[in-house]
PDB file of N, CA and C in Angstrom:
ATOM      1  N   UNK A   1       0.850  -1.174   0.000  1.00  0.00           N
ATOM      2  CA  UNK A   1       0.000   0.000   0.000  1.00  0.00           C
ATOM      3  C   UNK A   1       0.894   1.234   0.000  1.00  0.00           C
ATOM      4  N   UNK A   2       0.541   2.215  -1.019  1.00  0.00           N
ATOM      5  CA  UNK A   2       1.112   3.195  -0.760  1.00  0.00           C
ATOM      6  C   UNK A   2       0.968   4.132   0.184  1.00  0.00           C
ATOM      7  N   UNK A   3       1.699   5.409   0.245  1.00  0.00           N
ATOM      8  CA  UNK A   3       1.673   6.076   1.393  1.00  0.00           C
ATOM      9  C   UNK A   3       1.660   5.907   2.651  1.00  0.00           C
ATOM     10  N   UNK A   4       1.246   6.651   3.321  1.00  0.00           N
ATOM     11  CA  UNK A   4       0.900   5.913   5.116  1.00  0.00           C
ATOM     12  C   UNK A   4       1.868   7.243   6.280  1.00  0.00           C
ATOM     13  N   UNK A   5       2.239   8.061   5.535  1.00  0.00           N
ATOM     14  CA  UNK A   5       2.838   9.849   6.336  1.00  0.00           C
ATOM     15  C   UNK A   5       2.152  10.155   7.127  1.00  0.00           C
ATOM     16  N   UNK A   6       0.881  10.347   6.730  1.00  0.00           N
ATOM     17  CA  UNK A   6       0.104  10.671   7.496  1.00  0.00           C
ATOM     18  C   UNK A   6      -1.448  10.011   8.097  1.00  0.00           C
ATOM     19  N   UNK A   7      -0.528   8.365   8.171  1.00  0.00           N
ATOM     20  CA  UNK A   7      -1.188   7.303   8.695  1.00  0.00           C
ATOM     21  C   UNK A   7      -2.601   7.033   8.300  1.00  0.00           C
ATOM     22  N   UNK A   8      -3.174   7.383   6.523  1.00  0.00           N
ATOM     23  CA  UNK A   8      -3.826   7.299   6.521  1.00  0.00           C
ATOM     24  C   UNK A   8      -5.218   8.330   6.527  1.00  0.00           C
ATOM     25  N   UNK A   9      -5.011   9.812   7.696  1.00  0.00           N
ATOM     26  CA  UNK A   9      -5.772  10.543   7.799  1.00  0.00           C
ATOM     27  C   UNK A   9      -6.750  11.299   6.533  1.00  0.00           C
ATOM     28  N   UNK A  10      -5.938  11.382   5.444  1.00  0.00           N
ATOM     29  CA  UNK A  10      -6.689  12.011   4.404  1.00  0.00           C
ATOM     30  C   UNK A  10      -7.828  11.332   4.129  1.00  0.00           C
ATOM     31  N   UNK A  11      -7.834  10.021   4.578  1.00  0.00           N
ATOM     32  CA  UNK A  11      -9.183   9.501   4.054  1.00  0.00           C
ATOM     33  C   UNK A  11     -10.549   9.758   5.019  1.00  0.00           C
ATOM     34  N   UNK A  12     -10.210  10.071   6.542  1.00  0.00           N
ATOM     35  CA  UNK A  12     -11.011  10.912   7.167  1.00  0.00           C
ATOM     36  C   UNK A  12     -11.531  12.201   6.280  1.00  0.00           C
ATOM     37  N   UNK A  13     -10.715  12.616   6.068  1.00  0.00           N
ATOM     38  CA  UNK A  13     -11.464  13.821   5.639  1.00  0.00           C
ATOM     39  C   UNK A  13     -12.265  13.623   4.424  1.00  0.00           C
ATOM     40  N   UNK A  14     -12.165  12.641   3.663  1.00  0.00           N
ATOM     41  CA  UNK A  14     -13.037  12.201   2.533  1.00  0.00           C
ATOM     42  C   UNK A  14     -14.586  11.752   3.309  1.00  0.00           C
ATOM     43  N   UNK A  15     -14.168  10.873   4.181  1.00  0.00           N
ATOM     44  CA  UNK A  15     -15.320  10.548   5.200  1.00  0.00           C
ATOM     45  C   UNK A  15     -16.194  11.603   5.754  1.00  0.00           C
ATOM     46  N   UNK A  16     -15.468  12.939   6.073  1.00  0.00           N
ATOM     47  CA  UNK A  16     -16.143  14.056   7.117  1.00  0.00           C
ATOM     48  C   UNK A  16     -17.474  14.530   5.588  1.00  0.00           C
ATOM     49  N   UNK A  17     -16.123  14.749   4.465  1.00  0.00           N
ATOM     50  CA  UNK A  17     -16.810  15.430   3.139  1.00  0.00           C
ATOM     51  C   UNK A  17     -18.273  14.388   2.451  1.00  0.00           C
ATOM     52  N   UNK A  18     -18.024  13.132   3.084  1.00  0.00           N
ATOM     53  CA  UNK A  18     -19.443  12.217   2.489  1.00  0.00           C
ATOM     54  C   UNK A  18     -20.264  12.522   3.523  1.00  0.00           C
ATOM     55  N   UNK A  19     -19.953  12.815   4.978  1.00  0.00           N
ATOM     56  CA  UNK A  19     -21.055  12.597   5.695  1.00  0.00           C
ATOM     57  C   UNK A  19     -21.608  14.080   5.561  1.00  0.00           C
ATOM     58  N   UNK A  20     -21.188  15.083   5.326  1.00  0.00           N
ATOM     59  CA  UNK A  20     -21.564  16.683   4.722  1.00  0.00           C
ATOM     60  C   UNK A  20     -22.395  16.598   3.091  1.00  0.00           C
ATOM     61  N   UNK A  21     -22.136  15.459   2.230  1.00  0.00           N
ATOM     62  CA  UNK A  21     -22.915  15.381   1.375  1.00  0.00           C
ATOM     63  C   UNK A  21     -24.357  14.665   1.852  1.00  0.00           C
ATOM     64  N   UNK A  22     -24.210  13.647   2.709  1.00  0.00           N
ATOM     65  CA  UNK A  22     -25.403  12.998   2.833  1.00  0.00           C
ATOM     66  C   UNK A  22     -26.344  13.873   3.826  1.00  0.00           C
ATOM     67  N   UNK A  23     -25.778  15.103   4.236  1.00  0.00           N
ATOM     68  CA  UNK A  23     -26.980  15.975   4.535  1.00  0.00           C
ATOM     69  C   UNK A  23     -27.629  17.108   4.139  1.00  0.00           C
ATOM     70  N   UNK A  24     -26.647  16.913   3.227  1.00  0.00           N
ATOM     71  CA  UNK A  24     -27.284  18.202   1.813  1.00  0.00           C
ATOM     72  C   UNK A  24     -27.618  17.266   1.270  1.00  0.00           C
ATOM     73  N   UNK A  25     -28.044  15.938   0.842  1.00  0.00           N
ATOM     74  CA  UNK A  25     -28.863  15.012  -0.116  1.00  0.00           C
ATOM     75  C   UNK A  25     -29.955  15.031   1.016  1.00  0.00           C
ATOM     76  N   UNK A  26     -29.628  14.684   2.182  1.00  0.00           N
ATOM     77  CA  UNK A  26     -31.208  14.603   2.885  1.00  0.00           C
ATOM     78  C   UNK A  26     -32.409  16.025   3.592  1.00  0.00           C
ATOM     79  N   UNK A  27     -31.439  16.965   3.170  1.00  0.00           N
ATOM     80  CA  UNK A  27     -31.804  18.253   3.553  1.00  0.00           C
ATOM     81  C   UNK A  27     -33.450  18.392   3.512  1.00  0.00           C
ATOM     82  N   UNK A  28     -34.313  19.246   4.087  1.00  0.00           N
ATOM     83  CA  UNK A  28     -36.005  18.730   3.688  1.00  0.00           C
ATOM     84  C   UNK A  28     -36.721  17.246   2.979  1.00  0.00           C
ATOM     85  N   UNK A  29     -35.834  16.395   2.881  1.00  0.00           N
ATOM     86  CA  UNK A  29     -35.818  15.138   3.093  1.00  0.00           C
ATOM     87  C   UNK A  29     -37.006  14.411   3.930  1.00  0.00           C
ATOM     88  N   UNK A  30     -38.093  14.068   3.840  1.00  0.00           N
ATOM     89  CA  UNK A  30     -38.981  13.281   4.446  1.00  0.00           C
ATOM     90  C   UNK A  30     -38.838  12.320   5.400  1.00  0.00           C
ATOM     91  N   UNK A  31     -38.085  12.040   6.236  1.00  0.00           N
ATOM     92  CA  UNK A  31     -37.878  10.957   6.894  1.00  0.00           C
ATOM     93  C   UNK A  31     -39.062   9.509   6.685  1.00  0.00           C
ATOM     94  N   UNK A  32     -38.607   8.726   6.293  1.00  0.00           N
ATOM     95  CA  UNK A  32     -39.532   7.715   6.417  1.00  0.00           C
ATOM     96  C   UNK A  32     -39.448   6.663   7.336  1.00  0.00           C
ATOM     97  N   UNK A  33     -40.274   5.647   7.465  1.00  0.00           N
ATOM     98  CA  UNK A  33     -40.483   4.982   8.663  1.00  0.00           C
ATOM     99  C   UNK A  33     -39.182   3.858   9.020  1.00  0.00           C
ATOM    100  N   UNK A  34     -38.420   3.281   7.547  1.00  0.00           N
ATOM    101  CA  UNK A  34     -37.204   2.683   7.951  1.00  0.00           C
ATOM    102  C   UNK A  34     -36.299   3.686   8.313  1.00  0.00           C
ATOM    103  N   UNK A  35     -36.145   4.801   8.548  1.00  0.00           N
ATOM    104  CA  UNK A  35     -34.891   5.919   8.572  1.00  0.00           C
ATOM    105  C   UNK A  35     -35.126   6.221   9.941  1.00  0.00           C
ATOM    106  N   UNK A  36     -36.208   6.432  10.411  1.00  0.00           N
ATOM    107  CA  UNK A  36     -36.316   6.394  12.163  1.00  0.00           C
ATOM    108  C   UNK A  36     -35.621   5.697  13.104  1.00  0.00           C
ATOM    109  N   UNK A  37     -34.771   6.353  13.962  1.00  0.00           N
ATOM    110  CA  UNK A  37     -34.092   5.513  15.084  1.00  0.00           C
ATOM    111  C   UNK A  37     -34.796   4.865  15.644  1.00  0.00           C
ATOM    112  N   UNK A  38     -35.757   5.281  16.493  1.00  0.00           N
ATOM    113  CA  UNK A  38     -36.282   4.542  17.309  1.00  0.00           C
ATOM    114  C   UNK A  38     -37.849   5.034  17.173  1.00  0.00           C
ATOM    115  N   UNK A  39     -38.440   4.306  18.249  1.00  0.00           N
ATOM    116  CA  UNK A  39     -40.505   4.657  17.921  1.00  0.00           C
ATOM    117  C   UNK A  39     -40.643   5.808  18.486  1.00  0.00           C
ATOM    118  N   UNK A  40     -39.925   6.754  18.697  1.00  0.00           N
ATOM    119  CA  UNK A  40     -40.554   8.197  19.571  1.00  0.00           C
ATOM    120  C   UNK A  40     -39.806   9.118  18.477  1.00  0.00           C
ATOM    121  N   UNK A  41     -38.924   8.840  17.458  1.00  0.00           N
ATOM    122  CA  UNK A  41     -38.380   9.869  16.430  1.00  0.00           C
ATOM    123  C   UNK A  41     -39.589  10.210  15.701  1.00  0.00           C
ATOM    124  N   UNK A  42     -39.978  11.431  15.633  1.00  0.00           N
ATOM    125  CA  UNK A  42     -41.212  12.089  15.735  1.00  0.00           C
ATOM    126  C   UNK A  42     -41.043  12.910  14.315  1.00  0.00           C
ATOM    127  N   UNK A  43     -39.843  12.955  13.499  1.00  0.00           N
ATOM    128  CA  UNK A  43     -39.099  14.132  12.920  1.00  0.00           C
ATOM    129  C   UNK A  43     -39.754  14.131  11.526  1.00  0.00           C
ATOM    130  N   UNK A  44     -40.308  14.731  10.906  1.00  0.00           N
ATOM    131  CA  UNK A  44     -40.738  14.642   9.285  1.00  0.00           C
ATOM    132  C   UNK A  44     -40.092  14.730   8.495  1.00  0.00           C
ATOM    133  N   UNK A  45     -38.748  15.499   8.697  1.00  0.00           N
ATOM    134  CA  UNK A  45     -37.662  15.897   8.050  1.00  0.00           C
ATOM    135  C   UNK A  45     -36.179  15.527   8.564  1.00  0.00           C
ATOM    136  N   UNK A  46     -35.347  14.820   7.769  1.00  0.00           N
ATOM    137  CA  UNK A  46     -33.798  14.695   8.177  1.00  0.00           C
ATOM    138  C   UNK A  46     -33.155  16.078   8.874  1.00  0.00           C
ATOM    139  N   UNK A  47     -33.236  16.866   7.659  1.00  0.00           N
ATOM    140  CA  UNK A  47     -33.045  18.206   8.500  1.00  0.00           C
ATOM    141  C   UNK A  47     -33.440  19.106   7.691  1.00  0.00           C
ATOM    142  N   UNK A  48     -33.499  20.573   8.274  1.00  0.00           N
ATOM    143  CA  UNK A  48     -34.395  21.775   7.905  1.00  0.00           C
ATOM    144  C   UNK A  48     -33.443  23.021   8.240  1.00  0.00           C
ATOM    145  N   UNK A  49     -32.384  22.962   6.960  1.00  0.00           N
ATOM    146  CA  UNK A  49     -31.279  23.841   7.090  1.00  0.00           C
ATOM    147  C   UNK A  49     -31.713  24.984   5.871  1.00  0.00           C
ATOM    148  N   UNK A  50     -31.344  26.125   6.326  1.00  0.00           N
ATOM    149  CA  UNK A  50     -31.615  27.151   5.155  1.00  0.00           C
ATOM    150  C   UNK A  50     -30.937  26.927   3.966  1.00  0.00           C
ATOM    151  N   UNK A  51     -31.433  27.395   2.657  1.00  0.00           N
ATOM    152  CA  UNK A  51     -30.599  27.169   1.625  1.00  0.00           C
ATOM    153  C   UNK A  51     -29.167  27.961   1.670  1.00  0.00           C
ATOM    154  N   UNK A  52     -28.929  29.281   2.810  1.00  0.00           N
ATOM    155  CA  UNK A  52     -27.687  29.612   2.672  1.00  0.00           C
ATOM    156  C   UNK A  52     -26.847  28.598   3.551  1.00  0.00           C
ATOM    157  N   UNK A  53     -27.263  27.551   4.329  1.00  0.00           N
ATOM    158  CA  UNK A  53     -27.081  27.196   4.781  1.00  0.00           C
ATOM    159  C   UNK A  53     -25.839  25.599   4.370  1.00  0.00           C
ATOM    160  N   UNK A  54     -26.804  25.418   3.170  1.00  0.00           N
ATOM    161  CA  UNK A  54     -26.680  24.263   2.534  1.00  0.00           C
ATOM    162  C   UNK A  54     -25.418  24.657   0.959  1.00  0.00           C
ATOM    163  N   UNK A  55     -25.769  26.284   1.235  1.00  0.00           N
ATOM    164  CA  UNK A  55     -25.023  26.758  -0.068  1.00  0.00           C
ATOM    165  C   UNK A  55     -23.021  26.381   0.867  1.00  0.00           C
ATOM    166  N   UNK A  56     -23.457  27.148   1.765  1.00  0.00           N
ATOM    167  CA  UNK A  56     -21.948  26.725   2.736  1.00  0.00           C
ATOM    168  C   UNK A  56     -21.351  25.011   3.017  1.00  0.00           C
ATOM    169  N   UNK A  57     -22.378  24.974   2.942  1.00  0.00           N
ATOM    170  CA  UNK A  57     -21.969  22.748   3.004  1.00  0.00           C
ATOM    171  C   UNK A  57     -21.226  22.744   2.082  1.00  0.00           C
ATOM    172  N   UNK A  58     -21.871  22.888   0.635  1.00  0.00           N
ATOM    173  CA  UNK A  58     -21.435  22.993  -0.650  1.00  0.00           C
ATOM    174  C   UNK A  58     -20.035  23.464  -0.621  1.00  0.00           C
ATOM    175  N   UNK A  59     -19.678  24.946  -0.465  1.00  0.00           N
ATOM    176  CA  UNK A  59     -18.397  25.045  -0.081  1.00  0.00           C
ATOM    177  C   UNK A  59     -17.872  23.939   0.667  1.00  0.00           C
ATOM    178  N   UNK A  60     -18.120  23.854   1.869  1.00  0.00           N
ATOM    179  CA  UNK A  60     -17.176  22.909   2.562  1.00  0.00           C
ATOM    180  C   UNK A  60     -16.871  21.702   2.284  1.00  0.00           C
ATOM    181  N   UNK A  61     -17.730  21.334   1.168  1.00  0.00           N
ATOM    182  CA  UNK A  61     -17.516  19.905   0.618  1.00  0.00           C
ATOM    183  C   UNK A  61     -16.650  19.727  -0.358  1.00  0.00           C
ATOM    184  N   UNK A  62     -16.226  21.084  -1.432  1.00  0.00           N
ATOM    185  CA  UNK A  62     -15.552  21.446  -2.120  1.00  0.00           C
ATOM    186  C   UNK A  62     -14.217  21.729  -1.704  1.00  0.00           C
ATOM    187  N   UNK A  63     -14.074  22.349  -0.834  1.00  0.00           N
ATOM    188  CA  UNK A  63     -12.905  22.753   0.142  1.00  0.00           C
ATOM    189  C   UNK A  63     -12.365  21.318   0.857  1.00  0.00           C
ATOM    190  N   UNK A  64     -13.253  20.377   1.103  1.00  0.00           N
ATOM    191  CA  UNK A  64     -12.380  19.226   1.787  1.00  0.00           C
ATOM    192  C   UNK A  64     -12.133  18.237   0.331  1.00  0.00           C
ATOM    193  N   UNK A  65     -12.977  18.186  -0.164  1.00  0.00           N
ATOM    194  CA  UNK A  65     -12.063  17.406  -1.638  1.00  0.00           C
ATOM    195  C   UNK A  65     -10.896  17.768  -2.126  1.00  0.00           C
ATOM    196  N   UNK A  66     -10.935  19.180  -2.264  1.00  0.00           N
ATOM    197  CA  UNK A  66      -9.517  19.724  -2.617  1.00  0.00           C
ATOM    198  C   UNK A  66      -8.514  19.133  -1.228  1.00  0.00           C
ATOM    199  N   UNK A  67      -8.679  19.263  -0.279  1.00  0.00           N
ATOM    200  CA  UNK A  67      -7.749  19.189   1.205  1.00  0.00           C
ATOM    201  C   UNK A  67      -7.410  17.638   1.325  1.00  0.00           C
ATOM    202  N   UNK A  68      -8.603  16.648   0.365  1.00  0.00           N
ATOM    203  CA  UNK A  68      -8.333  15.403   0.615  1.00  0.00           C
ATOM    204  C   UNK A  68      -7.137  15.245  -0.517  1.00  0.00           C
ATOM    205  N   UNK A  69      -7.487  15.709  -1.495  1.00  0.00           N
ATOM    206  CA  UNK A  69      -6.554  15.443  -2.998  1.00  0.00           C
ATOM    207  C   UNK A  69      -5.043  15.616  -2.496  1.00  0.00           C
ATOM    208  N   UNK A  70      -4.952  17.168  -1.933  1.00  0.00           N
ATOM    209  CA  UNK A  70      -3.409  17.140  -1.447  1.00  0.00           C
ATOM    210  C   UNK A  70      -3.054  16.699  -0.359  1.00  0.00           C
ATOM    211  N   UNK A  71      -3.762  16.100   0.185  1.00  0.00           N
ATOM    212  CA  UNK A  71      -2.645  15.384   1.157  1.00  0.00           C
ATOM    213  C   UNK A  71      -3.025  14.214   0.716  1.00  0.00           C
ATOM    214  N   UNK A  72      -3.597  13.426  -0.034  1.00  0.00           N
ATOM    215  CA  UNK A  72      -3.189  11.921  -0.675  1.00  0.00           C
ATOM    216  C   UNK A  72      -1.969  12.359  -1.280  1.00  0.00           C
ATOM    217  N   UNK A  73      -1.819  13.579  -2.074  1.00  0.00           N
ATOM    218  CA  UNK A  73      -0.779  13.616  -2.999  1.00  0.00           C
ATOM    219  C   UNK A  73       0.357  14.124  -2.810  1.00  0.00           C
ATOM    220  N   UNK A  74       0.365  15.208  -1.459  1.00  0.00           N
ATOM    221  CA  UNK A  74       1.813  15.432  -0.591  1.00  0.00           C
ATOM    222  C   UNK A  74       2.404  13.671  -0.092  1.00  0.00           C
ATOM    223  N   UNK A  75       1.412  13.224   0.812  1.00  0.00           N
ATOM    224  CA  UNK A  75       1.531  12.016   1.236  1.00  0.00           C
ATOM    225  C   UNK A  75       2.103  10.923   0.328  1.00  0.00           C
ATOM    226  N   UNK A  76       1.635  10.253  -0.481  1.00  0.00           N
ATOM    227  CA  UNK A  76       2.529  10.143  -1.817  1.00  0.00           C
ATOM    228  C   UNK A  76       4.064  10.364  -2.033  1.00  0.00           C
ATOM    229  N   UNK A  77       4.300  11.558  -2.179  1.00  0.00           N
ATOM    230  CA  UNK A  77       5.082  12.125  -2.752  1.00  0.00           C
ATOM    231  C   UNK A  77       5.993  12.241  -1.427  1.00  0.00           C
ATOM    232  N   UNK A  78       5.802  12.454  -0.329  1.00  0.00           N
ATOM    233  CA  UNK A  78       6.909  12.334   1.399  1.00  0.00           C
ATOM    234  C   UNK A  78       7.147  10.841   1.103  1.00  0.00           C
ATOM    235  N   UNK A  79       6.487  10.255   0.986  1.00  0.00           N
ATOM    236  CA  UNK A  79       6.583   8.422   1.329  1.00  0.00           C
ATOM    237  C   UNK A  79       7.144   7.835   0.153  1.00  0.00           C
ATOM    238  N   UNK A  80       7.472   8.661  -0.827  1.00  0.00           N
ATOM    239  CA  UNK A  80       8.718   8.113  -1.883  1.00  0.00           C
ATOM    240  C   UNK A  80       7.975   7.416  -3.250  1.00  0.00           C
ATOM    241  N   UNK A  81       6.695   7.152  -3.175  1.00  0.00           N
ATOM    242  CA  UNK A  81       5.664   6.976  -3.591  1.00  0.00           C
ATOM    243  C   UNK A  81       5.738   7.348  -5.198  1.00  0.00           C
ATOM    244  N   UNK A  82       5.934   8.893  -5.297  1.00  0.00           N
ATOM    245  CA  UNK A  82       5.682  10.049  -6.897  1.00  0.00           C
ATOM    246  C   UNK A  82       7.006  10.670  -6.810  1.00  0.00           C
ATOM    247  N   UNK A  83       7.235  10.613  -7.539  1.00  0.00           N
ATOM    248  CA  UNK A  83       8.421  11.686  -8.027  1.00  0.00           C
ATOM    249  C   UNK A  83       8.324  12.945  -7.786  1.00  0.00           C
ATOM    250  N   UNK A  84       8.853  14.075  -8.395  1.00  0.00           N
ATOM    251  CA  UNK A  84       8.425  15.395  -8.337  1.00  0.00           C
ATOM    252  C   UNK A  84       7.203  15.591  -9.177  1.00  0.00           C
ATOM    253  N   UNK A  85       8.021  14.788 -10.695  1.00  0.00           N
ATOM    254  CA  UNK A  85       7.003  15.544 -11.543  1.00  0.00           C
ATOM    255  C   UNK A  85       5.631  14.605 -11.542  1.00  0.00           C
ATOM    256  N   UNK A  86       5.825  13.105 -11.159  1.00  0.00           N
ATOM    257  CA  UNK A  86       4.703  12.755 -11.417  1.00  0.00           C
ATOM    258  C   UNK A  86       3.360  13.043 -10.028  1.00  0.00           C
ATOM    259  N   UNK A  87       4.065  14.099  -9.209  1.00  0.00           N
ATOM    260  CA  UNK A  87       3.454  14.883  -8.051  1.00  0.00           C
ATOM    261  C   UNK A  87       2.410  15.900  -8.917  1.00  0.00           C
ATOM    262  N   UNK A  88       3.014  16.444  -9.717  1.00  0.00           N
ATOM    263  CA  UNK A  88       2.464  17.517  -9.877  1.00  0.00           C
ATOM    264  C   UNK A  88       1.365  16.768 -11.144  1.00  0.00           C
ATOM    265  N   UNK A  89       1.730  15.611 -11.971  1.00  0.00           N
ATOM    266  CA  UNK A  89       0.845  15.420 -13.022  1.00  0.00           C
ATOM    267  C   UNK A  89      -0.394  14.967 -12.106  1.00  0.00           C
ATOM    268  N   UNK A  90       0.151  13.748 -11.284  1.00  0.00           N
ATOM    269  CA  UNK A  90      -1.132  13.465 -10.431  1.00  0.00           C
ATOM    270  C   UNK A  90      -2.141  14.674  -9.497  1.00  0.00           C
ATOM    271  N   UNK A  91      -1.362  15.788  -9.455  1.00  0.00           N
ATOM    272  CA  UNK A  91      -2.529  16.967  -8.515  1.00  0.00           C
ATOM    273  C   UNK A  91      -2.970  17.406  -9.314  1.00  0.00           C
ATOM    274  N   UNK A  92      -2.373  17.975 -10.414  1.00  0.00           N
ATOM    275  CA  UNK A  92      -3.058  18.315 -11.651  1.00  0.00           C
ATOM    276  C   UNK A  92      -4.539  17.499 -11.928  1.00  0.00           C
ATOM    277  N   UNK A  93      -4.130  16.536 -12.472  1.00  0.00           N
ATOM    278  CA  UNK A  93      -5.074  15.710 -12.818  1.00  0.00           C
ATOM    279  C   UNK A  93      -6.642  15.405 -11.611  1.00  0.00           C
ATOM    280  N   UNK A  94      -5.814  15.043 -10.678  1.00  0.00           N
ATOM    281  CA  UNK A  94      -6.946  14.921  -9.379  1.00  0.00           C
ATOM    282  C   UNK A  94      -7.537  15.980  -9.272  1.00  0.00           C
ATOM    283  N   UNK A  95      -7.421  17.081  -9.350  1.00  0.00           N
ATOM    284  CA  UNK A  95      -8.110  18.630  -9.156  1.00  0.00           C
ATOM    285  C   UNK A  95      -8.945  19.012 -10.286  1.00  0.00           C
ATOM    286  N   UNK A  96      -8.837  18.279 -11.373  1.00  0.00           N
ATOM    287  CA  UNK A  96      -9.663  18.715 -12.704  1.00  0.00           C
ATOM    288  C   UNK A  96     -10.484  17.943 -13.009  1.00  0.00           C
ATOM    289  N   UNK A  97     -10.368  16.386 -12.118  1.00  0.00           N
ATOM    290  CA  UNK A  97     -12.042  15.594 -12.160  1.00  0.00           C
ATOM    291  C   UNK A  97     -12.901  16.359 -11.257  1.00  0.00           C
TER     292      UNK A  97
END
């Protein structure tokens, strides 16, 4: 396996950035009866965040993809992993999907 500098952590932050998408996907979201924790979750809605609200998720979800990309790709590249240049083809590239 490659890398491992930073033991791995970048993929947390891929994790923080899915669990920030799955509440802008469930945002005014209906809760239905399998999605209920338990028999007293009373809630009609996942959640009931303003749209400026959800516009900032958006940022932040954008902002940690980018934060995940470079440190897979610093990480990489400390751990002997990429070269110089194939550092920069791979950030390149990762930043423009």
């Amino acid at each position: 396996m490659s890398g491992g500098h930073f033991d791995y952590y970048q993929y947390k932050i891929g994790e923080i950035r899915e669990i920030i998408e799955n509440i802008i996907e469930k945002n005014n979201k209906p809760v239905l009866e399998e999605d209920r924790q338990d028999k007293w979750d009373d809630r009609v809605v996942h959640y009931d965040y303003s749209d400026e609200v959800i516009a900032e998720f958006k940022n932040a979800v954008e902002a940690l993809r980018v934060a995940e990309i470079y440190a897979q790709r610093i990480d990489w590249f400390i751990s002997d992993d990429d070269s110089e240049k194939t550092f920069f083809e791979r950030l390149k590239e990762d930043l423009k999907k």
